[in-house]
Protein backbone atom coordinates (compact mmCIF):
# COMPACT_ATOMS: atom_id res chain seq x y z
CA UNK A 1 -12.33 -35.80 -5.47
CA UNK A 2 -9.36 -38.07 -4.94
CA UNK A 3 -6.70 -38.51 -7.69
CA UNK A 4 -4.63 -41.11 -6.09
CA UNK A 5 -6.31 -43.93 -8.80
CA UNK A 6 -5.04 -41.43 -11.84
CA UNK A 7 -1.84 -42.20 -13.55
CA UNK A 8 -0.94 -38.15 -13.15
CA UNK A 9 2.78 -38.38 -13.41
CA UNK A 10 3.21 -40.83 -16.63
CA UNK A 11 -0.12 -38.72 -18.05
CA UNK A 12 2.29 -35.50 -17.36
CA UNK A 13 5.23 -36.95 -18.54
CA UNK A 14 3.89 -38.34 -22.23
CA UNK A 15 1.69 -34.72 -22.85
CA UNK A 16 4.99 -32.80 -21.79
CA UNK A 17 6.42 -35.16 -24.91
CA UNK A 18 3.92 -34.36 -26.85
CA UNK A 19 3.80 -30.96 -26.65
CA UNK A 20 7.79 -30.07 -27.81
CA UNK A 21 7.40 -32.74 -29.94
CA UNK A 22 9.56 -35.33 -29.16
CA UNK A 23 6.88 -37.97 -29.26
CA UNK A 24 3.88 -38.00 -32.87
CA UNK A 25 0.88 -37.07 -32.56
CA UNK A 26 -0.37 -40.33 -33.88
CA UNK A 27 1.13 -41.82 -30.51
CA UNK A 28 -1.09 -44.29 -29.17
CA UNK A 29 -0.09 -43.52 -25.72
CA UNK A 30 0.40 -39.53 -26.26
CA UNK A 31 -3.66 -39.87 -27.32
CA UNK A 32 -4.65 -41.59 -23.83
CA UNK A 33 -3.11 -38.89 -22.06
CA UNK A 34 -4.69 -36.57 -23.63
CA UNK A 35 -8.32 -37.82 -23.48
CA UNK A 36 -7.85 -39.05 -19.95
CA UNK A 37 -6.58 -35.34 -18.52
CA UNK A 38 -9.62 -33.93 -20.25
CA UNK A 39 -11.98 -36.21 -19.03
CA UNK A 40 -10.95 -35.80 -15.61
CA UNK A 41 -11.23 -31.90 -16.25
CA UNK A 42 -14.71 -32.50 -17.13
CA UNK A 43 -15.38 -35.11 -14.47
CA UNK A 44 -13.75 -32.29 -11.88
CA UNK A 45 -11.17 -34.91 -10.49
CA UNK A 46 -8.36 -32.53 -11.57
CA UNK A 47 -8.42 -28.63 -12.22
CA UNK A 48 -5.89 -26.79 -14.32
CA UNK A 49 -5.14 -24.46 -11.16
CA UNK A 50 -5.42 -25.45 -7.33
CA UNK A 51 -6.22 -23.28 -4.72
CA UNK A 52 -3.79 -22.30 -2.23
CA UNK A 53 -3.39 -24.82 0.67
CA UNK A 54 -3.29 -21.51 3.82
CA UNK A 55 -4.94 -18.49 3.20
CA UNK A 56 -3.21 -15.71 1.37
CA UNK A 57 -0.89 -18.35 -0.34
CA UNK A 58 -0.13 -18.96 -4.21
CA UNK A 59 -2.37 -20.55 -6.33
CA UNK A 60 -0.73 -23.13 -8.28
CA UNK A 61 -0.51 -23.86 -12.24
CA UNK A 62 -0.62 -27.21 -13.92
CA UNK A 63 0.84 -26.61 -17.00
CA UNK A 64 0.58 -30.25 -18.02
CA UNK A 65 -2.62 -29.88 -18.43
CA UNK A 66 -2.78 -26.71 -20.62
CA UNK A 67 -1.09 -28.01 -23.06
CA UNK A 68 -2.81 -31.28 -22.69
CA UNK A 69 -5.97 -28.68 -23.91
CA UNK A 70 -3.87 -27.13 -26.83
CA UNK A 71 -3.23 -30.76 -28.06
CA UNK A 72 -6.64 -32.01 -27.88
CA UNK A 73 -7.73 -29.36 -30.42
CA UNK A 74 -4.36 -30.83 -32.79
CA UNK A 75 -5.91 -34.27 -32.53
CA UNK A 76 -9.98 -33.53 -32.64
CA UNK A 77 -11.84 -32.91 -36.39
CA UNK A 78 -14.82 -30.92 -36.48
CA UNK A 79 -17.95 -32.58 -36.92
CA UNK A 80 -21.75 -31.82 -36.98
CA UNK A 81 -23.18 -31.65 -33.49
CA UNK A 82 -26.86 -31.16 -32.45
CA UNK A 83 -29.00 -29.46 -29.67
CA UNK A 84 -32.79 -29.91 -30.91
CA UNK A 85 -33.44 -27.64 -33.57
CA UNK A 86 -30.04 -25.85 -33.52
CA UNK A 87 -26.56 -27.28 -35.23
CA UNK A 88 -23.23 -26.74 -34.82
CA UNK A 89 -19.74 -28.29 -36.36
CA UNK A 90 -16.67 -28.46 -33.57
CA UNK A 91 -13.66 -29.76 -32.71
CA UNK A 92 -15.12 -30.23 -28.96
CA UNK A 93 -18.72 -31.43 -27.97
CA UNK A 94 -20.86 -30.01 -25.02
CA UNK A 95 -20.60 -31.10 -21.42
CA UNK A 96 -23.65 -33.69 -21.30
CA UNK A 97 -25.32 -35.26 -18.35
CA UNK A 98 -26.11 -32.06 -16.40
CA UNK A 99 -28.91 -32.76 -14.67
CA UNK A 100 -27.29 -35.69 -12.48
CA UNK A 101 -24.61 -33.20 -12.04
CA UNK A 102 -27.10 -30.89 -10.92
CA UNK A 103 -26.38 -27.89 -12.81
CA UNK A 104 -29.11 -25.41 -14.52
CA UNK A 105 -28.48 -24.61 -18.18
CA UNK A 106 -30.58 -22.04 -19.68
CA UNK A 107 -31.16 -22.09 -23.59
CA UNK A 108 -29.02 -21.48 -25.39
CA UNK A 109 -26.13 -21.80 -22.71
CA UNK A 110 -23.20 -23.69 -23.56
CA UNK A 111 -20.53 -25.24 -21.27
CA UNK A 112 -17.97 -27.08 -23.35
CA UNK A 113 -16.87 -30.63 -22.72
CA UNK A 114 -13.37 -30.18 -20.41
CA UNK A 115 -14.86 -27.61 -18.04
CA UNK A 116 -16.60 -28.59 -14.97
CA UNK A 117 -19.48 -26.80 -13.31
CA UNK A 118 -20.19 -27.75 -9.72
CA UNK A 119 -23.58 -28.81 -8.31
CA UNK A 120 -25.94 -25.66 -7.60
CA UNK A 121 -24.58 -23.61 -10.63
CA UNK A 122 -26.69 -21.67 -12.97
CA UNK A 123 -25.45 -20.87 -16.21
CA UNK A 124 -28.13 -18.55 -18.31
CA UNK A 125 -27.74 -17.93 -21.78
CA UNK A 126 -23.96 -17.75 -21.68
CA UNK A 127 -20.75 -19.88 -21.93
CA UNK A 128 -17.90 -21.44 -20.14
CA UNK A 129 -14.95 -22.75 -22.85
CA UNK A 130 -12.99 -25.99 -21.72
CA UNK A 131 -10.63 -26.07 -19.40
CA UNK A 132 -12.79 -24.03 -16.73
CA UNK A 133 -14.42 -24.50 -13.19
CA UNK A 134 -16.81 -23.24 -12.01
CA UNK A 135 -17.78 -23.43 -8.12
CA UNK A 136 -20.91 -24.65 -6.13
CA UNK A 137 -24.19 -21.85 -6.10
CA UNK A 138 -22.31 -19.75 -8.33
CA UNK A 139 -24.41 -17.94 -11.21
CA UNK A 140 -22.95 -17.21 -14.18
CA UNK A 141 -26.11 -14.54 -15.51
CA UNK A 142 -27.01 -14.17 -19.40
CA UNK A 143 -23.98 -13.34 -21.93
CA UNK A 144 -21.82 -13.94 -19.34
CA UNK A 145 -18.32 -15.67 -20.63
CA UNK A 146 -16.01 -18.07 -18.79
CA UNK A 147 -12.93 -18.16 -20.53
CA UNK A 148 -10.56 -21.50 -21.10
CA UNK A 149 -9.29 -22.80 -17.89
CA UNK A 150 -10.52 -19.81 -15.52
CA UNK A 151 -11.16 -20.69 -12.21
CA UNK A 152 -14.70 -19.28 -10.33
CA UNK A 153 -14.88 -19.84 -6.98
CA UNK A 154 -18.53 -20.65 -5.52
CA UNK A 155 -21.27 -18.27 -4.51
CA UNK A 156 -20.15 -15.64 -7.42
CA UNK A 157 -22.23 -13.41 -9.27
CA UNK A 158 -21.01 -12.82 -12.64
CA UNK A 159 -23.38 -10.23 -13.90
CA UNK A 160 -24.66 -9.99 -17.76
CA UNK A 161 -22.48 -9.70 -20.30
CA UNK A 162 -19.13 -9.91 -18.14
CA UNK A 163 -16.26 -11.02 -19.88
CA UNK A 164 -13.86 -13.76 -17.99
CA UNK A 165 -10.62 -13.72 -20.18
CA UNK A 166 -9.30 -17.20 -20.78
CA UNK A 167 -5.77 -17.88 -20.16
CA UNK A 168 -4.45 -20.76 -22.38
CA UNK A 169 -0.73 -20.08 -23.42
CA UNK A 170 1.88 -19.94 -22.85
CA UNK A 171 0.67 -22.88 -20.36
CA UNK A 172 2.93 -21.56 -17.23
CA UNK A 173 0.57 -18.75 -17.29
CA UNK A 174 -1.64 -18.13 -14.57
CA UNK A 175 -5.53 -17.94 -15.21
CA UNK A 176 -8.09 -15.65 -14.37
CA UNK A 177 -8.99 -16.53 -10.49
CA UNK A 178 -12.20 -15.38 -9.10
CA UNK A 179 -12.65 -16.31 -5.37
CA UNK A 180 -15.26 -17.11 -3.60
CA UNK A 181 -18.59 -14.80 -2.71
CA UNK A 182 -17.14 -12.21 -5.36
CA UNK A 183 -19.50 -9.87 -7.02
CA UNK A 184 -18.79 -9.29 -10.50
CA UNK A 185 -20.61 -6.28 -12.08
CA UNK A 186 -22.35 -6.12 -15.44
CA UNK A 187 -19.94 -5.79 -18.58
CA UNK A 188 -17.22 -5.38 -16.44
CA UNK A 189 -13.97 -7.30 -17.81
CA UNK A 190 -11.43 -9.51 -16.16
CA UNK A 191 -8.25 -10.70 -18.45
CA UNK A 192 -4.82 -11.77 -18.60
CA UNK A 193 -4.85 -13.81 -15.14
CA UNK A 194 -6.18 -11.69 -12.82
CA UNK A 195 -7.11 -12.81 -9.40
CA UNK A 196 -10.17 -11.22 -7.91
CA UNK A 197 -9.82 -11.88 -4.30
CA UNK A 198 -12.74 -13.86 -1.78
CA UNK A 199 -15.36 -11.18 -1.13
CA UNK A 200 -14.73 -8.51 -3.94
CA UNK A 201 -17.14 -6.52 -5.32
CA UNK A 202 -16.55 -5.01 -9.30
CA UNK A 203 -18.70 -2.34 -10.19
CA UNK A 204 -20.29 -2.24 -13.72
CA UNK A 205 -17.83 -2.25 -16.18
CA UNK A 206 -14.53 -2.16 -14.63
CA UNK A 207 -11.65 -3.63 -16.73
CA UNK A 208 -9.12 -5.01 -14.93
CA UNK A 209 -5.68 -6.59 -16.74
CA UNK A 210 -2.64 -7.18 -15.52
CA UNK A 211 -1.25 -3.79 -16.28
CA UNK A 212 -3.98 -2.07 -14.37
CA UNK A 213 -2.77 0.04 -11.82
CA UNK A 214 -4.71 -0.66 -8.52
CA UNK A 215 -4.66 2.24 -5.90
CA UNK A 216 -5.83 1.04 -1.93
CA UNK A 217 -7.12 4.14 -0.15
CA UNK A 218 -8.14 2.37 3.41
CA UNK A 219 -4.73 3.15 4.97
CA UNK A 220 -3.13 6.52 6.34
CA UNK A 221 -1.57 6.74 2.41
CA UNK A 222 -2.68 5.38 -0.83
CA UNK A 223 -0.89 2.74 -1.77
CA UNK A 224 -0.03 2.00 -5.47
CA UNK A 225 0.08 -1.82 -6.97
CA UNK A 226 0.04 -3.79 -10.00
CA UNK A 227 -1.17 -6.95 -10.63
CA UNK A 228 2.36 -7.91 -12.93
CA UNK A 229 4.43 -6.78 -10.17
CA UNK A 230 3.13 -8.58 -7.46
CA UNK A 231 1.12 -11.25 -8.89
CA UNK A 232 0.13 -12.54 -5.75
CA UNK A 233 -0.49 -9.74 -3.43
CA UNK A 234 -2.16 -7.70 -6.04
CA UNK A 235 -5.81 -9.58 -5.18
CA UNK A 236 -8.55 -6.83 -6.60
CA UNK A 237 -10.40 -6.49 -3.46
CA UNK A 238 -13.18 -3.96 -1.95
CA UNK A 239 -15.04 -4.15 0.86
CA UNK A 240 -18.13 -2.39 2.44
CA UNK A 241 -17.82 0.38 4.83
CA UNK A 242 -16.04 3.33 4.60
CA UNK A 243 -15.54 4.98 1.45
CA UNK A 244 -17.15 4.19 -1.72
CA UNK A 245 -15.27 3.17 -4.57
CA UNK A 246 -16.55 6.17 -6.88
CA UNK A 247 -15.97 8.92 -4.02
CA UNK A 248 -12.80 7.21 -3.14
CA UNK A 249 -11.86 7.71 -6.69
CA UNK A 250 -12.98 11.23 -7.07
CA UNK A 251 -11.18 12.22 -3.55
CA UNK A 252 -7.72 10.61 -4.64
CA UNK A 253 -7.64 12.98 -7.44
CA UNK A 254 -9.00 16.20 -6.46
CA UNK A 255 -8.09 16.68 -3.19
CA UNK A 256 -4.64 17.10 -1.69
CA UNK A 257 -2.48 13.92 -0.53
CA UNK A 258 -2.31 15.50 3.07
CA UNK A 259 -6.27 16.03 3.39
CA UNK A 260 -6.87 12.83 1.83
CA UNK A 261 -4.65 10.89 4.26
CA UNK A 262 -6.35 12.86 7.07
CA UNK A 263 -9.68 11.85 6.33
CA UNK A 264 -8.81 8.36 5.86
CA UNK A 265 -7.53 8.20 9.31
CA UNK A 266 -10.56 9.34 10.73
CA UNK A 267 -12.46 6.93 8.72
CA UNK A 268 -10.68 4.19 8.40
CA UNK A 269 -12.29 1.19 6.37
CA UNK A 270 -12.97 -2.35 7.80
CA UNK A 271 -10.14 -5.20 7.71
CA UNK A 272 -9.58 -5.92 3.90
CA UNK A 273 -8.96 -2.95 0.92
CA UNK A 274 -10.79 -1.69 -1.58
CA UNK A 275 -8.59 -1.07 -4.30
CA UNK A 276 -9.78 1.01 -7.81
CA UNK A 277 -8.25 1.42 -10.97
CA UNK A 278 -5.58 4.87 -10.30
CA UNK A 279 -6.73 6.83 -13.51
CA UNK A 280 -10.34 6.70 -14.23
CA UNK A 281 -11.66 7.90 -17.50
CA UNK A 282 -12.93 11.73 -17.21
CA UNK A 283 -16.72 11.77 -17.67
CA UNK A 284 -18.21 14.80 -19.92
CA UNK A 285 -20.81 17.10 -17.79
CA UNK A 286 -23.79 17.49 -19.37
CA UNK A 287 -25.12 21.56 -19.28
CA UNK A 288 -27.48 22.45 -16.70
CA UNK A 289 -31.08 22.25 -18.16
CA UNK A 290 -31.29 26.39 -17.47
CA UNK A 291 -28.56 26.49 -20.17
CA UNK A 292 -30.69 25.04 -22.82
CA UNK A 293 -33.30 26.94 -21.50
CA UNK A 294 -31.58 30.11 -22.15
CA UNK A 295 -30.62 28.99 -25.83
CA UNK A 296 -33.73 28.27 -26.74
CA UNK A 297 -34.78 31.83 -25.60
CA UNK A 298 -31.82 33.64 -27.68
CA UNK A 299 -32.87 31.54 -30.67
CA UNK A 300 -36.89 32.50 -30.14
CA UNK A 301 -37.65 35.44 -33.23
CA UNK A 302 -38.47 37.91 -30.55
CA UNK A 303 -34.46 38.03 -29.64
CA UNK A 304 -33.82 38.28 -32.81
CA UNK A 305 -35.34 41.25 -33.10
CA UNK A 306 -34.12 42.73 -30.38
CA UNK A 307 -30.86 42.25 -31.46
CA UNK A 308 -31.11 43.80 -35.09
């Protein structure tokens, strides 16, 4: 969508005024703004964080219009707001008009007014909190959360119950990025603006922040990142072929470095990474069933006796 008939740098300038304070909240002008940057959220004219013009470049930040968000909830009051049967009382109403937008809701999902959801996209009984967007054929399955101003790119799978973290202030921040064709498993967890490259694949409840140490065992040596070191390079990313994530895992920490980095060279992964959290959480065996077999037997009267 073109933005060439929007007043972007006067909307910028009076919401940047707004926001430290030099200009009221009761400004006439400061109130446009406001409305018209989240209208054209909703409408999907602008979005809070564009993609990156090459491949493998930055994604960029509008700040302007996070805090454009942040002062729409100063200036809205809460009021009753209906959906058949069911009632609510909020600052912001829903997004309306979905079917011309051609966009599946599923009862009771809720996308609030301020996000956009592009045509083909299936929201089940979840939610997706203003400031969002949310690309083309992209389902977003049931409990599923979208947090403020996250972007999803289109053709993702965002399993049940997985968590998008919303990013809101400070407004510099970046927001959680999901790129396009990713596979998010169910319950995992995405937060504090990580970027989930094109193509990824999370397994069921991963949790990925920005402290999360991310290991990539495709090359000759594992290689160590985090995402708040290198905030662009440090794209969660894994790919098919090669090693699994959950043997990769298991291999990184029981074998040695030197056997490890010998059989990655002989099987060496596709172009791409696959990159897993560096310290999973140790699982508790369970005992064999011939263990409990053999405690029931010592517990039986007859070994009783014997033992007496």
């Amino acid at each position: 969508m073109s933005t060439d008939t929007l007043p972007i740098q006067r909307w910028s300038r009076t919401i940047d005024e707004g926001y430290t304070g030099t200009r009221p909240l009761d400004d006439g002008e400061l109130r446009g703004a406001v409305e018209g940057a989240v209208a054209s959220l909703d409408s999907g004219e602008l979005r809070v964080c564009s993609p990156p013009a090459v491949e493998g470049g930055a994604w960029e930040t509008h700040a302007w219009l996070k805090q454009a968000i942040l002062l729409y909830f100063r200036m809205r009051v809460s009021a009753p707001v209906s959906a058949g049967d069911l009632e609510f009382f909020d600052k912001v109403p829903p997004k309306r008009n979905l079917e011309s937008a051609g966009v599946r809701v599923v009862p009771p999902g809720v996308a609030r007014y301020g996000s956009f959801l592009e045509k083909g996209v299936i929201l089940m009984p979840g939610f997706v909190n203003i400031g969002a967007r949310v690309g083309e054929g992209t389902m977003v399955d049931t409990w599923a959360t979208v947090g403020s101003c996250a972007q999803v790119g289109r053709r993702v799978h965002l399993s049940g119950g997985v968590g998008i973290g919303g990013v809101l202030e400070p407004p510099q921040a970046s927001p959680v990025i999901i790129e396009d064709d990713a596979f998010i498993g169910s319950r995992a967890i995405v937060v504090e603006g990580v970027r989930v490259g094109a193509r990824a694949v999370l397994g069921a409840g991963v949790v990925l922040t920005s402290s999360t140490a991310i290991v990539d065992v495709t090359g000759k040596v594992p290689v160590e990142r985090r995402h708040q070191d290198e905030p662009q390079r440090c794209a969660a990313r894994v790919r098919r072929g090669g090693l699994s994530a959950a043997r990769a895992r298991e291999r990184l920490h029981t074998e040695p470095r030197e056997a490890l980095e010998l059989r990655a060279a002989r099987r060496p992964g596709p172009s791409g990474s696959t990159w897993i959290p560096s310290r999973p959480r140790a699982r508790r065996r369970s005992p064999h069933p011939s263990q409990h077999l053999s405690a029931r037997r010592d517990r039986s009267p007859a070994a009783h006796r014997r033992t007496a």
